[in-house]
N, C-alpha and C. Protein backbone atom coordinates (compact mmCIF):
# COMPACT_ATOMS: atom_id res chain seq x y z
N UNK A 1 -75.86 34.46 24.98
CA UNK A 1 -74.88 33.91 24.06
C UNK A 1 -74.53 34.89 22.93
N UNK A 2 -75.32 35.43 22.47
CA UNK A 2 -74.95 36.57 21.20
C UNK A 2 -74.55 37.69 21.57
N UNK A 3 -75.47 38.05 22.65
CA UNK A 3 -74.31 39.43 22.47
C UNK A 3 -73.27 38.88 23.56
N UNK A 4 -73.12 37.81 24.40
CA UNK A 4 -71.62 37.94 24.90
C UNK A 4 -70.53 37.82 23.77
N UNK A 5 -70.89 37.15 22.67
CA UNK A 5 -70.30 36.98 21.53
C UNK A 5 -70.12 37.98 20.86
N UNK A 6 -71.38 39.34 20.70
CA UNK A 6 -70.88 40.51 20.29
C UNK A 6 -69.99 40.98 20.61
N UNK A 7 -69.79 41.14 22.09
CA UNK A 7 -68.98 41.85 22.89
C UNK A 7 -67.52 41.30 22.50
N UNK A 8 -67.58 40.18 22.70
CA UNK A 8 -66.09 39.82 22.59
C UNK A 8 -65.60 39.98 21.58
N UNK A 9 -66.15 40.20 20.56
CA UNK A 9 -65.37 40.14 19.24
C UNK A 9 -65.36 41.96 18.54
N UNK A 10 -66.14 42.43 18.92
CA UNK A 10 -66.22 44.17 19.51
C UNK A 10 -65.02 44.44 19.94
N UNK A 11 -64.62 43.71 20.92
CA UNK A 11 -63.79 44.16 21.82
C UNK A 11 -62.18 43.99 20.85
N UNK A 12 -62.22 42.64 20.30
CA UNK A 12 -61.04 42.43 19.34
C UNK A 12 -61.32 43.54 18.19
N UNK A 13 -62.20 44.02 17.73
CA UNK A 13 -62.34 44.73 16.84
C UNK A 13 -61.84 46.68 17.24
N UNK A 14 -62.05 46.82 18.27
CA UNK A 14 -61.60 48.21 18.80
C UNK A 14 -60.30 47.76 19.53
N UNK A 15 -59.20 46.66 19.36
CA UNK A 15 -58.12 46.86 19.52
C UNK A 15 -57.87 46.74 18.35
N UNK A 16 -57.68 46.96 16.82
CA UNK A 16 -57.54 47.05 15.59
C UNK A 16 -57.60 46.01 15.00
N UNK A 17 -58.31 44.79 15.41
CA UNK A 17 -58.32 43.24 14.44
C UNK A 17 -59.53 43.67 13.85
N UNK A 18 -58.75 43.13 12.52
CA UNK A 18 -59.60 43.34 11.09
C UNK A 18 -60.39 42.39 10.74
N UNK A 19 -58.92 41.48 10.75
CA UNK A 19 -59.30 40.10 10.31
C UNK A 19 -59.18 38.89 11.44
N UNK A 20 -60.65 39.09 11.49
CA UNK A 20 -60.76 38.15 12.89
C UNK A 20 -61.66 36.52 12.46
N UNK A 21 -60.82 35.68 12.97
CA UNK A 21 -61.24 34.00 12.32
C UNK A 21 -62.48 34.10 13.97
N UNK A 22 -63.23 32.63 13.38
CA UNK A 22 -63.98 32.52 13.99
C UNK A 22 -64.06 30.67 14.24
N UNK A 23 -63.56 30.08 15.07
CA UNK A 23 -63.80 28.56 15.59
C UNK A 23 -64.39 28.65 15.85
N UNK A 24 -65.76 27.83 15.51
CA UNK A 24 -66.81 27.16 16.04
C UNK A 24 -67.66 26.00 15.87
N UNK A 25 -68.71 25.75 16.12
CA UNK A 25 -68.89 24.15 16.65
C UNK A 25 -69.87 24.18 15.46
N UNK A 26 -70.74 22.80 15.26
CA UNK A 26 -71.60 22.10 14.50
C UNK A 26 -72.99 23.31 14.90
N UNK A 27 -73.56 24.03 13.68
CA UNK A 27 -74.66 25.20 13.98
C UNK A 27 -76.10 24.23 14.55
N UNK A 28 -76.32 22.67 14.62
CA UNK A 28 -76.89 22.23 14.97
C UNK A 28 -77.46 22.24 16.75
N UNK A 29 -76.67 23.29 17.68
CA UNK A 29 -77.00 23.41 18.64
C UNK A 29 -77.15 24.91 19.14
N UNK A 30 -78.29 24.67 19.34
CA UNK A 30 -78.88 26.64 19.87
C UNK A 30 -77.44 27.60 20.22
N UNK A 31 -76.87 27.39 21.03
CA UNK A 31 -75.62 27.90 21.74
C UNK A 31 -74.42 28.11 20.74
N UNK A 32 -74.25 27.71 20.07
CA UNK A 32 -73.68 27.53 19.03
C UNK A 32 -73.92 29.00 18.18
N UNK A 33 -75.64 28.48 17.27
CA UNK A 33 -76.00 29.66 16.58
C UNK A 33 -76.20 30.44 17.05
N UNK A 34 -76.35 31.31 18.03
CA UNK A 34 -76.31 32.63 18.96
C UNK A 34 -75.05 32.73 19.28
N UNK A 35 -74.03 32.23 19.28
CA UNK A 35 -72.64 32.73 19.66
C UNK A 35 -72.68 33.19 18.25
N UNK A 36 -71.91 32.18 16.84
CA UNK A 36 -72.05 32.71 15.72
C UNK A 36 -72.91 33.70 15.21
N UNK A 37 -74.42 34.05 15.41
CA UNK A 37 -74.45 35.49 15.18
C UNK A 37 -74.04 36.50 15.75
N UNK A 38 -73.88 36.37 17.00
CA UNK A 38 -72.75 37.70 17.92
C UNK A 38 -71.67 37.95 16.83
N UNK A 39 -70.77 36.67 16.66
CA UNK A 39 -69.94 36.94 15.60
C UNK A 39 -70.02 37.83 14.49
N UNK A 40 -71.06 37.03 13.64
CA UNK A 40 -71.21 38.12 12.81
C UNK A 40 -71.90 39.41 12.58
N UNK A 41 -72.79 39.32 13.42
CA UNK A 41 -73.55 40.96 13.92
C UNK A 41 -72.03 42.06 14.16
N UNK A 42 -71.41 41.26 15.23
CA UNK A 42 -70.38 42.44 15.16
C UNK A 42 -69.31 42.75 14.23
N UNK A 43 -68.93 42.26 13.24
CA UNK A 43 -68.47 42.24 12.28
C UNK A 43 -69.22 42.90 11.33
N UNK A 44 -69.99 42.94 10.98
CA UNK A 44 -71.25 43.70 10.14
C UNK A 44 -71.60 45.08 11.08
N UNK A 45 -71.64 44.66 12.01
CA UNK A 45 -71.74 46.94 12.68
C UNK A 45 -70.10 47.35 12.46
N UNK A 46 -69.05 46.67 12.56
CA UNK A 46 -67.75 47.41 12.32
C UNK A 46 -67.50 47.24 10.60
N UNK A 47 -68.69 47.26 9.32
CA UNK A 47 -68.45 47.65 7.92
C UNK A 47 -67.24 46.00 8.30
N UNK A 48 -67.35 44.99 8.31
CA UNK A 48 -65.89 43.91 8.26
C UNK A 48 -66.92 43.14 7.36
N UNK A 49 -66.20 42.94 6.07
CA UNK A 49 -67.54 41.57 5.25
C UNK A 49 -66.60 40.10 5.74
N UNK A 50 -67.19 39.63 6.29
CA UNK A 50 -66.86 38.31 6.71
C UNK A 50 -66.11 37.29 5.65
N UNK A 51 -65.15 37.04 5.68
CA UNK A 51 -64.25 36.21 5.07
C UNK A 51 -64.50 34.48 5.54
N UNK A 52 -65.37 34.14 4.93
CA UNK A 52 -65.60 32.24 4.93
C UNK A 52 -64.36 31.82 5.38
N UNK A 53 -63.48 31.72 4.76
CA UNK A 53 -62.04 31.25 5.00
C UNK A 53 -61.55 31.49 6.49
N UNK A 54 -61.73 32.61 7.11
CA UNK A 54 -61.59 32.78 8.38
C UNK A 54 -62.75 32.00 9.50
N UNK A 55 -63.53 31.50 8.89
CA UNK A 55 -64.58 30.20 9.69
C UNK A 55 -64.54 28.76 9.64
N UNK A 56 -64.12 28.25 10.97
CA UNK A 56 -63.78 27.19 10.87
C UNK A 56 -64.23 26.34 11.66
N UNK A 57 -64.65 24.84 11.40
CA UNK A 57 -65.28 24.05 12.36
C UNK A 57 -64.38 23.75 13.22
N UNK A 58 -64.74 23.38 14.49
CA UNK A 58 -63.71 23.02 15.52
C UNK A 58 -65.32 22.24 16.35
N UNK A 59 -65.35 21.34 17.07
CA UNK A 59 -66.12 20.24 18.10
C UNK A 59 -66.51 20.99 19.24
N UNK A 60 -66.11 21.54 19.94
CA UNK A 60 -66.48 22.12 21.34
C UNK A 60 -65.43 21.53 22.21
N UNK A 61 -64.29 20.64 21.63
CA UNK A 61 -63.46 20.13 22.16
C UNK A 61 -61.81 20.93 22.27
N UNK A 62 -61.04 20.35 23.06
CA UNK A 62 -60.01 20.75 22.76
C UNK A 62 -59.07 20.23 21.52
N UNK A 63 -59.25 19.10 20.86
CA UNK A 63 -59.01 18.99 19.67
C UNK A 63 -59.27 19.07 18.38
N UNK A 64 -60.47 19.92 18.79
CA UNK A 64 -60.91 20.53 17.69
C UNK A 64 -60.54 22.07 17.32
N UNK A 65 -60.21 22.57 18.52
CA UNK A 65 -59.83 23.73 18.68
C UNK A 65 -58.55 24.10 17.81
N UNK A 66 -57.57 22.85 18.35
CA UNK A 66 -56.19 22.68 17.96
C UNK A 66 -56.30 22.47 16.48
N UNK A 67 -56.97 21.48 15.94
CA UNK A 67 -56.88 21.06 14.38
C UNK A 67 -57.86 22.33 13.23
N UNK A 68 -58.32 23.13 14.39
CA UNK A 68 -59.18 24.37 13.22
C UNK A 68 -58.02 25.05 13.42
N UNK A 69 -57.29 25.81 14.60
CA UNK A 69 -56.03 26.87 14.22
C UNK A 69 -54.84 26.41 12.97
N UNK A 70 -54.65 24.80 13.16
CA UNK A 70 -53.73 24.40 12.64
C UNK A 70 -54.43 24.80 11.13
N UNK A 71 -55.61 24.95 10.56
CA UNK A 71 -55.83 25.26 9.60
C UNK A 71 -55.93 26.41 9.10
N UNK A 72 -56.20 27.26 9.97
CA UNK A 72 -55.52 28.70 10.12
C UNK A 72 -54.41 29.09 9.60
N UNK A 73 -53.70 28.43 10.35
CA UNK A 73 -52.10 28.69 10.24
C UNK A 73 -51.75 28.28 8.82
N UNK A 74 -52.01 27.27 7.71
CA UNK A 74 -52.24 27.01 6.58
C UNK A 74 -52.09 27.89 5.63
N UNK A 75 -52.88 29.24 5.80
CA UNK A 75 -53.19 30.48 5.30
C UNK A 75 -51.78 30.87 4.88
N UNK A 76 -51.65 31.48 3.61
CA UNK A 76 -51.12 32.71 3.39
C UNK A 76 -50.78 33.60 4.59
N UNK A 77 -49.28 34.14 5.13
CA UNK A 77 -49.18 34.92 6.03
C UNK A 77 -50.34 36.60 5.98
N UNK A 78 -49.84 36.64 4.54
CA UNK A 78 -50.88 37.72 4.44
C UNK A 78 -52.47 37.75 4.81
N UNK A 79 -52.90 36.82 4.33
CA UNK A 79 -54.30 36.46 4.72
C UNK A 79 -55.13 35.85 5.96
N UNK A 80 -53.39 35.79 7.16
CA UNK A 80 -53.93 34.93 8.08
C UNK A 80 -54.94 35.47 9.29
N UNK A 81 -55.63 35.20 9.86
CA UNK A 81 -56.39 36.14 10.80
C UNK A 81 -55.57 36.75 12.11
N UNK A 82 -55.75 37.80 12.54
CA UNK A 82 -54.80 38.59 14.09
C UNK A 82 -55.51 38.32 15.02
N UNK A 83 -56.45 37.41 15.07
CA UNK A 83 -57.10 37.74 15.95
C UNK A 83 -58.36 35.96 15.80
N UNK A 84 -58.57 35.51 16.67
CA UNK A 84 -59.78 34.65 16.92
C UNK A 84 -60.34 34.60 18.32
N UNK A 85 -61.66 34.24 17.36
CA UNK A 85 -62.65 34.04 18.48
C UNK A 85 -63.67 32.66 18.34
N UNK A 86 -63.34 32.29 19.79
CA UNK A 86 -63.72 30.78 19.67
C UNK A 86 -64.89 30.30 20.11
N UNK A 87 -65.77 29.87 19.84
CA UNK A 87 -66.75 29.42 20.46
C UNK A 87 -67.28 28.87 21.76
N UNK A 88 -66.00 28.55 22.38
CA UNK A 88 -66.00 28.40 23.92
C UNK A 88 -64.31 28.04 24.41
N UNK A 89 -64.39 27.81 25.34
CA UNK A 89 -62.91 27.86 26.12
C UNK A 89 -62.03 26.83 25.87
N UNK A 90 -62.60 25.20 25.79
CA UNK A 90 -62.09 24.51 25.54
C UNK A 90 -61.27 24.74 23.72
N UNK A 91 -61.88 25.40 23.09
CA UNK A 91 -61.44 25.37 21.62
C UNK A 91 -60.29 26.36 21.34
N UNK A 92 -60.69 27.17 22.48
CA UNK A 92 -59.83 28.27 23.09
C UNK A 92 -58.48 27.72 23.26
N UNK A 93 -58.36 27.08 24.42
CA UNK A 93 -57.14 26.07 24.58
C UNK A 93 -56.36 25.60 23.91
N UNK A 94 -57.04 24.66 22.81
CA UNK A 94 -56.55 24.24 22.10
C UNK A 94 -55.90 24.95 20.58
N UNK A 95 -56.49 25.94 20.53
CA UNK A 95 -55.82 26.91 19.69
C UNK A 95 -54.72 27.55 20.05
N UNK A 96 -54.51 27.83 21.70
CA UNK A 96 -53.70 28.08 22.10
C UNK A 96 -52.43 27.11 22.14
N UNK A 97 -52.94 25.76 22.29
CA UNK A 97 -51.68 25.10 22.59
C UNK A 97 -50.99 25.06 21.08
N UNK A 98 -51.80 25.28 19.91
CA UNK A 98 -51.36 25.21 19.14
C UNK A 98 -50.58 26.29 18.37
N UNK A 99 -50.74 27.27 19.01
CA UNK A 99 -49.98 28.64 18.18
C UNK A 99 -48.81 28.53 19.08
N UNK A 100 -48.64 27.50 20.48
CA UNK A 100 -47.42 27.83 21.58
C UNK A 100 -46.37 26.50 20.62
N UNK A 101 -46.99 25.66 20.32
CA UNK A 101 -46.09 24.52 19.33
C UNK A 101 -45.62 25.03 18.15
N UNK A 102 -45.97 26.51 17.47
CA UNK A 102 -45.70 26.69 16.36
C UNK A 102 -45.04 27.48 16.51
N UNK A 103 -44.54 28.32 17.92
CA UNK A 103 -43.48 28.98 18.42
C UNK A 103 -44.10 30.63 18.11
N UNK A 104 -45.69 30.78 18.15
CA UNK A 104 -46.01 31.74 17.59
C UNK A 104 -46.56 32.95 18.97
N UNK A 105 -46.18 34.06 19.16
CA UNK A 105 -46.75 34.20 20.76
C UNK A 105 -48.28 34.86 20.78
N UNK A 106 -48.50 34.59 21.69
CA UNK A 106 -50.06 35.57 21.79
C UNK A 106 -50.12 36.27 23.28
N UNK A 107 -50.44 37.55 23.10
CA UNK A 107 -50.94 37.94 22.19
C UNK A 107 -50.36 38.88 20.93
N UNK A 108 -48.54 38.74 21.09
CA UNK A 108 -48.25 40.11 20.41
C UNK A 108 -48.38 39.46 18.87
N UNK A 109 -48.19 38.27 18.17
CA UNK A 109 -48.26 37.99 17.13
C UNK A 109 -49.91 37.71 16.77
N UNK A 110 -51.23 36.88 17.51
CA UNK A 110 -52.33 36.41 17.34
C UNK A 110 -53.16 36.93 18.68
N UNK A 111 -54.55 37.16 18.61
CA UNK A 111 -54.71 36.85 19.86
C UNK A 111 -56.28 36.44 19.72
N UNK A 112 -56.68 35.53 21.31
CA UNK A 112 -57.45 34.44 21.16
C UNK A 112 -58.64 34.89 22.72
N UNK A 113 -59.69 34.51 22.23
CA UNK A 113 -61.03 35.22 22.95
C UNK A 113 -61.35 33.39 22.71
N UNK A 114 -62.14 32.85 23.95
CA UNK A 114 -62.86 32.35 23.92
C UNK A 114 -64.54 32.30 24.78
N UNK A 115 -65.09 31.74 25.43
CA UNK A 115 -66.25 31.59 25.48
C UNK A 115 -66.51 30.64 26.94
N UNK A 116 -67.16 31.06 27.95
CA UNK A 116 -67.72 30.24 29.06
C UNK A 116 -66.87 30.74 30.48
N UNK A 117 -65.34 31.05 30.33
CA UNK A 117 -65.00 31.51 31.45
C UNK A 117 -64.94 30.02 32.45
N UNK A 118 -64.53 28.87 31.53
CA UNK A 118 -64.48 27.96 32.64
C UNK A 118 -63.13 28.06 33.64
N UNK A 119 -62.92 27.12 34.71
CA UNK A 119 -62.28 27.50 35.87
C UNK A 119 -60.71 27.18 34.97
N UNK A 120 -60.30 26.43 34.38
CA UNK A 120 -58.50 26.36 33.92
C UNK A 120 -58.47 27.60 33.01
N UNK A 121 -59.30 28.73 32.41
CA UNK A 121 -59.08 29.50 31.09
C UNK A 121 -57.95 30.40 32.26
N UNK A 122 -58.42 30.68 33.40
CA UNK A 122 -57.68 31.60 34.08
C UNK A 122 -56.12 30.79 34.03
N UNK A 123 -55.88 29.66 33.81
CA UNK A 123 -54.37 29.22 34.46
C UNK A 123 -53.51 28.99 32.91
N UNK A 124 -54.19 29.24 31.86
CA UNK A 124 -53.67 29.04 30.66
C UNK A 124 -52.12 29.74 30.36
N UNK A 125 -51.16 29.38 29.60
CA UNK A 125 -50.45 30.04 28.94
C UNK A 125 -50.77 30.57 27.79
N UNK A 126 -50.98 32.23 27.53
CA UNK A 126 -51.26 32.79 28.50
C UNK A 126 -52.58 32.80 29.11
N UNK A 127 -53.10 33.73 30.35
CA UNK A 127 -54.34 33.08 30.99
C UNK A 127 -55.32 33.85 29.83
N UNK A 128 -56.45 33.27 29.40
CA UNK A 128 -57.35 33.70 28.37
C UNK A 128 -58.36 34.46 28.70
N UNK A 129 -58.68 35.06 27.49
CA UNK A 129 -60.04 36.02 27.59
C UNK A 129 -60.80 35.61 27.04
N UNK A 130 -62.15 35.67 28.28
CA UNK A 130 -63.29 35.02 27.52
C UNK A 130 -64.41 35.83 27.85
N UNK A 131 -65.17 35.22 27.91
CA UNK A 131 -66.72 35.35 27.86
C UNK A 131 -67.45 34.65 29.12
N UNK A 132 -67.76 35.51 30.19
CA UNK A 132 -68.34 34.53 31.73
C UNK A 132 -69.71 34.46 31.50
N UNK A 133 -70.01 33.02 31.54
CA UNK A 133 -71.77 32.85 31.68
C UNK A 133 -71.98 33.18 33.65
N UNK A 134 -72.57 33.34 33.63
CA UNK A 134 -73.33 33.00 34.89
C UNK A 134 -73.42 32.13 35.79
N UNK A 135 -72.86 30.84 35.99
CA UNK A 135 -73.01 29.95 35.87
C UNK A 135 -74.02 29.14 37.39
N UNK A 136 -74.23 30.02 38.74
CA UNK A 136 -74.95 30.18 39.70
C UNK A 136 -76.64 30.58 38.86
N UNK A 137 -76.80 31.44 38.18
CA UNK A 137 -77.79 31.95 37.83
C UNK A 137 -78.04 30.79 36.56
N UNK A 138 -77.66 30.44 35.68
CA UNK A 138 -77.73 29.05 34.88
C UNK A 138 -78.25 28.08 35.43
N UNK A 139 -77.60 27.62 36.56
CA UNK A 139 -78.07 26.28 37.03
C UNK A 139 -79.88 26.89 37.73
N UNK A 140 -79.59 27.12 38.30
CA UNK A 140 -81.31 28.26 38.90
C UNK A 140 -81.89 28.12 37.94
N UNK A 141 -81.84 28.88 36.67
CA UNK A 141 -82.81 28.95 36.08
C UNK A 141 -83.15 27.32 35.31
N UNK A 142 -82.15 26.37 35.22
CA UNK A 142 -82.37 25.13 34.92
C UNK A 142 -83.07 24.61 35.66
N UNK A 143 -82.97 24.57 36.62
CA UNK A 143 -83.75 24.06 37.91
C UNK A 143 -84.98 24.21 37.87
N UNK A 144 -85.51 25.52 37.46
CA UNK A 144 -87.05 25.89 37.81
C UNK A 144 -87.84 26.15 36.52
N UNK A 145 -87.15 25.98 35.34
CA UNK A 145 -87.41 25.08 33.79
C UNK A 145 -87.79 23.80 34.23
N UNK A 146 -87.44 22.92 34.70
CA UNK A 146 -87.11 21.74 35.01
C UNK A 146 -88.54 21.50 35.55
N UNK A 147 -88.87 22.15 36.96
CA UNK A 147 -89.68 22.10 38.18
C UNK A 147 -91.07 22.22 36.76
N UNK A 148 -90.79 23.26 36.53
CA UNK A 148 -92.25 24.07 35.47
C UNK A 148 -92.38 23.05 35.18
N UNK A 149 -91.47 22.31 33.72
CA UNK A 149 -91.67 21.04 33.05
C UNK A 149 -92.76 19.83 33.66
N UNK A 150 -91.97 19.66 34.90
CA UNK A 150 -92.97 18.78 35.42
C UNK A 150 -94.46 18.70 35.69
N UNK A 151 -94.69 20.29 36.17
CA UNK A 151 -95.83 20.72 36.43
C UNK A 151 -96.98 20.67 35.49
N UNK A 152 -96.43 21.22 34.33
CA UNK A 152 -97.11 21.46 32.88
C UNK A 152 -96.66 20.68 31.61
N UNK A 153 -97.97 19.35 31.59
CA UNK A 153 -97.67 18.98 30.62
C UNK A 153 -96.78 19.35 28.98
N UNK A 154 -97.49 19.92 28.77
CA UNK A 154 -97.48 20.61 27.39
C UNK A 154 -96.53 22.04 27.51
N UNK A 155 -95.71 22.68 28.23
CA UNK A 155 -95.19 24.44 28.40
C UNK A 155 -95.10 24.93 27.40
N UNK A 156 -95.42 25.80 27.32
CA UNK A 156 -94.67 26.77 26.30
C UNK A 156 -93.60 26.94 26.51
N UNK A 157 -92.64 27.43 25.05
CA UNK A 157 -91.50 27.26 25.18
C UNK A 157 -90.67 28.67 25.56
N UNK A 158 -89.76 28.88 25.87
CA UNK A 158 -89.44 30.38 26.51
C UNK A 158 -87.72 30.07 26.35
N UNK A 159 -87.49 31.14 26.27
CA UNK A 159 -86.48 31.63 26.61
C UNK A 159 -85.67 32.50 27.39
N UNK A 160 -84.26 31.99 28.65
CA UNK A 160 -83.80 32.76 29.67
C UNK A 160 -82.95 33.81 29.06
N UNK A 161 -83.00 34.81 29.40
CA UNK A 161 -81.88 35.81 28.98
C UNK A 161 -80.82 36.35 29.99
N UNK A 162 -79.69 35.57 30.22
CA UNK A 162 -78.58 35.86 30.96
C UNK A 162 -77.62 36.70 30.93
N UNK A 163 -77.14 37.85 31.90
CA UNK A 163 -76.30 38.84 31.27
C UNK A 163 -74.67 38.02 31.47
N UNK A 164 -73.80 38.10 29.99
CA UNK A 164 -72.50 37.94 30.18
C UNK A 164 -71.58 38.78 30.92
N UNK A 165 -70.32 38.44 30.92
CA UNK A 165 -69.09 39.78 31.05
C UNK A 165 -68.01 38.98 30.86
N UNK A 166 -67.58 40.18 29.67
CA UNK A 166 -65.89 39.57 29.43
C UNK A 166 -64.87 40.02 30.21
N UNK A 167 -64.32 39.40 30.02
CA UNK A 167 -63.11 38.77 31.49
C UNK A 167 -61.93 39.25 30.37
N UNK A 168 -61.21 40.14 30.65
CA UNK A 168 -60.25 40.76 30.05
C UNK A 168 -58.80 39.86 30.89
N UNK A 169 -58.52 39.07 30.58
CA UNK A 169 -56.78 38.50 30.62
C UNK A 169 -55.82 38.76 30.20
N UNK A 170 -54.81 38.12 29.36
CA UNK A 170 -53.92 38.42 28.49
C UNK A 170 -53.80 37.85 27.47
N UNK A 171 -54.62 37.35 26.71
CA UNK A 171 -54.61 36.68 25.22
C UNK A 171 -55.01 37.38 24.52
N UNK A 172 -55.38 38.89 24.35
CA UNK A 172 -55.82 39.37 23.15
C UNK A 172 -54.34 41.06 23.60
N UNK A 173 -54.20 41.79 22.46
CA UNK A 173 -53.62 42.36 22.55
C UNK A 173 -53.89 43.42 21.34
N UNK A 174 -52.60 44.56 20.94
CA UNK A 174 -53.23 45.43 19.74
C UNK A 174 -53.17 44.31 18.26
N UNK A 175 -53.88 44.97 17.13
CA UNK A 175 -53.65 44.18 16.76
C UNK A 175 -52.06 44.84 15.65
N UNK A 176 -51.58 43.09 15.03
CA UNK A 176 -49.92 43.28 14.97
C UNK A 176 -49.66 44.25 13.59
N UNK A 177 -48.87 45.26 13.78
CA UNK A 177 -48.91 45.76 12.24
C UNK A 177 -47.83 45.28 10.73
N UNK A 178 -48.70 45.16 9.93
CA UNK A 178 -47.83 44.29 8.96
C UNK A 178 -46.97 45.50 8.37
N UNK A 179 -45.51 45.16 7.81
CA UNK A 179 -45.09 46.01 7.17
C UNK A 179 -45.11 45.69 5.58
């Protein structure tokens, strides 16, 4: 989760986004806080001091997605972010549908990274860039967490380490230059 989160927002950062917002969910769930430090780890190796204002709650939903950009968009043109990165795909979406209602395009005006690589991110207008879990190797390793569990009362607790890869689409682009 973190460094696919590094990566992706790395990646917005070496196409010239400065100012990159960040949707994401309630820090109350592991997945969550390891995406958000990817976030800001990579922001902090590219010298970027993180702008609060560019962080915004959004559900893990698609209407949450939609009602954090819409707060985005709120911003000062000057101050607005070129660039987000969402905590997963669904929030993704919905940010998207919302910059396509505001007549705004992406990626040449905004552009939008989300998270999971689920199966509609590919059919999006436009199709999105995200972040692919594993999701064959996920369920496996759930499975035999699971099996252990049973076996052993008491387990120790552990952690799987899954390799990501971002899925380069068409929602992110350079970033836009202001005059």
């Amino acid at each position: 989760n973190e460094a696919g989160a590094y990566e992706a927002v790395q990646y917005l950062i070496q196409k010239g986004h400065r100012r990159v917002a960040c949707i994401r969910a309630r820090l109350d769930q592991a997945a969550a806080q390891e995406r958000f430090r990817g976030y800001l780890h990579a922001l902090s190796d590219a010298g970027i001091a993180v702008d609060n204002r560019l962080v915004v709650e959004g559900n893990f939903q698609v209407d949450g997605g939609d009602r954090a950009m819409s707060q985005l968009m709120e911003m000062k043109s000057s101050e607005r972010p070129t660039a987000v990165f969402c905590l997963n795909d669904e929030m993704a979406i919905g940010a998207l549908k919302r910059l396509r209602e505001a007549g705004l395009e992406v990626p040449r005006q905004l552009s939008v990274v989300g998270f999971d690589d689920v199966d509609w991110a590919a059919h999006c207008l436009p199709p999105l860039t995200t972040v692919q879990v594993p999701k064959k190797e996920l369920v496996s390793s759930a499975i035999k967490l699971l099996f252990q569990r049973m076996k052993t009362p008491a387990p120790l607790p552990y952690k799987v380490l899954l390799p990501t890869a971002l899925i380069e689409r068409s929602s992110v682009g350079p970033a836009p230059q202001h005059s």
